[in-house]
Protein backbone atom coordinates (compact mmCIF):
# COMPACT_ATOMS: atom_id res chain seq x y z
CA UNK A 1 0.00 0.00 0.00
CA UNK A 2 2.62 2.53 1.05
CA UNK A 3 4.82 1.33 -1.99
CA UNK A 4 1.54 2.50 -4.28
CA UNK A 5 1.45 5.50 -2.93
CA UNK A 6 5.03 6.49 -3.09
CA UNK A 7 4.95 5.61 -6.73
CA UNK A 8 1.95 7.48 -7.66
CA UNK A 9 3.77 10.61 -5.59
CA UNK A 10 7.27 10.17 -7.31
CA UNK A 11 5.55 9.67 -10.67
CA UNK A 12 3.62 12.95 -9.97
CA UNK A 13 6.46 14.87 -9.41
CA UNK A 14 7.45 13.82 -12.27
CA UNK A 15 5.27 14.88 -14.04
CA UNK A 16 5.24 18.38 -12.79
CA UNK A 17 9.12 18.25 -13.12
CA UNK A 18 8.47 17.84 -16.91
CA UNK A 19 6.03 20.45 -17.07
CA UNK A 20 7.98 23.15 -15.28
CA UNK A 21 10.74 22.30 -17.28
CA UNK A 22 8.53 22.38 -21.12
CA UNK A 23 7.32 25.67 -20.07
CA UNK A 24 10.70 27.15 -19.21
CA UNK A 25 11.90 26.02 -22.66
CA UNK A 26 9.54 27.04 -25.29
CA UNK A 27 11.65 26.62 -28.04
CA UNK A 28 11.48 24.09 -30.68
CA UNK A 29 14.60 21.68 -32.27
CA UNK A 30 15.07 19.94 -35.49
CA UNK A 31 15.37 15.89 -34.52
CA UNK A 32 16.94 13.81 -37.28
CA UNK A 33 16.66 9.68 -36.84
CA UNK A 34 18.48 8.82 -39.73
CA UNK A 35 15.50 7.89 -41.66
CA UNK A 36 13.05 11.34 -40.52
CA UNK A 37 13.24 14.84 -39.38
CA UNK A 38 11.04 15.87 -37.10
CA UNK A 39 9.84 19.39 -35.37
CA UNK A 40 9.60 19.22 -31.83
CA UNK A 41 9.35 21.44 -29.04
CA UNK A 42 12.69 20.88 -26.50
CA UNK A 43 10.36 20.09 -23.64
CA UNK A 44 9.30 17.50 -25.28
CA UNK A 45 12.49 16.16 -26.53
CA UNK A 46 14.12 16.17 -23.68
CA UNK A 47 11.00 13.94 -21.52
CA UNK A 48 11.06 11.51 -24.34
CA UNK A 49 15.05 10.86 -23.95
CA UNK A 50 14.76 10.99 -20.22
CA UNK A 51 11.81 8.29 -20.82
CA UNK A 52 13.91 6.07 -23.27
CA UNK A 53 17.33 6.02 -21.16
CA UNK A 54 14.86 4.99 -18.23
CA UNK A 55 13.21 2.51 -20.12
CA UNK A 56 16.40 1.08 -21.60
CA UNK A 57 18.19 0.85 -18.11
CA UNK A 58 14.80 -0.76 -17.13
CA UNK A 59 15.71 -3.35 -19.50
CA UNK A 60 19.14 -4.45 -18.92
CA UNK A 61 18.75 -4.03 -15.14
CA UNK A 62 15.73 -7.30 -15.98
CA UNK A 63 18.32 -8.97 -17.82
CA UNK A 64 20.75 -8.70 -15.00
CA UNK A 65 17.77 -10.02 -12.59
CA UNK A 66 17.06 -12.74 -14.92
CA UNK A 67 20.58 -13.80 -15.20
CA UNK A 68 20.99 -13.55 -11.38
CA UNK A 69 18.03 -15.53 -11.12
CA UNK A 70 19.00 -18.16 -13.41
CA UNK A 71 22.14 -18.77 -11.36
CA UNK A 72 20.23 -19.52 -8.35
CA UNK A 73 18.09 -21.94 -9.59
CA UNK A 74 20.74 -23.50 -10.94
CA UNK A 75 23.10 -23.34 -7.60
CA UNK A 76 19.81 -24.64 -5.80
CA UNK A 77 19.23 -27.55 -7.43
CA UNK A 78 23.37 -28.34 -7.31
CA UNK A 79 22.80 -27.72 -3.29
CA UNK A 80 19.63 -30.23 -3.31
CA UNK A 81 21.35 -32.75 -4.77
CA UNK A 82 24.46 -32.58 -2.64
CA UNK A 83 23.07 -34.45 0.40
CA UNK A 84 22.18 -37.21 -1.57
CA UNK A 85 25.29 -37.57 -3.58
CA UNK A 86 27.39 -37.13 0.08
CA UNK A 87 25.61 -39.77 1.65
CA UNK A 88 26.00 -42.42 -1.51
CA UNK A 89 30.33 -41.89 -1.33
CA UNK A 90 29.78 -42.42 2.60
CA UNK A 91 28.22 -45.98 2.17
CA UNK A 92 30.68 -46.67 -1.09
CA UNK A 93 33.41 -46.12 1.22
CA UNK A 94 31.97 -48.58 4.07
CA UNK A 95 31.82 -51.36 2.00
């Protein structure tokens, strides 16, 4: 519940942040993708580039959590089958 409402309040001041900052900078710029030019005003340009770097660091940080998470499955099921494999050299070694 709290973790809701901290969101909603950090992505409000967001928000605001980004409209303070487009009406500060009226002024438009010429944005050229290799394939397009576009017209846009700088307020805008600059929200959509702080919205892509989040969303790519978004991205790799879940590939770095998948990885992660891949190791530990694989660690726990090395650790689950330790026991077992212990106790089998144990009774080899008895006789």
């Amino acid at each position: 519940m709290i973790k809701r409402i901290l969101t909603g309040i950090i992505l409000l001041a967001a928000v605001a942040a980004s409209a303070f900052f487009t009406s500060l900078n009226p002024g438009t710029i010429s944005l050229d993708v290799g394939f397009a030019q576009f017209q846009a005003p700088l307020g805008l340009a600059f929200v959509l580039a702080l919205a892509f770097g989040w969303l790519l660091g978004t991205l790799s940080a879940i590939l770095w959590i998948a990885r992660i998470a891949a190791d530990r499955r694989r660690l726990r099921r090395q650790l689950d089958h330790s026991p077992a494999e212990t106790a089998l050299q144990v009774r080899d070694e008895r006789g």
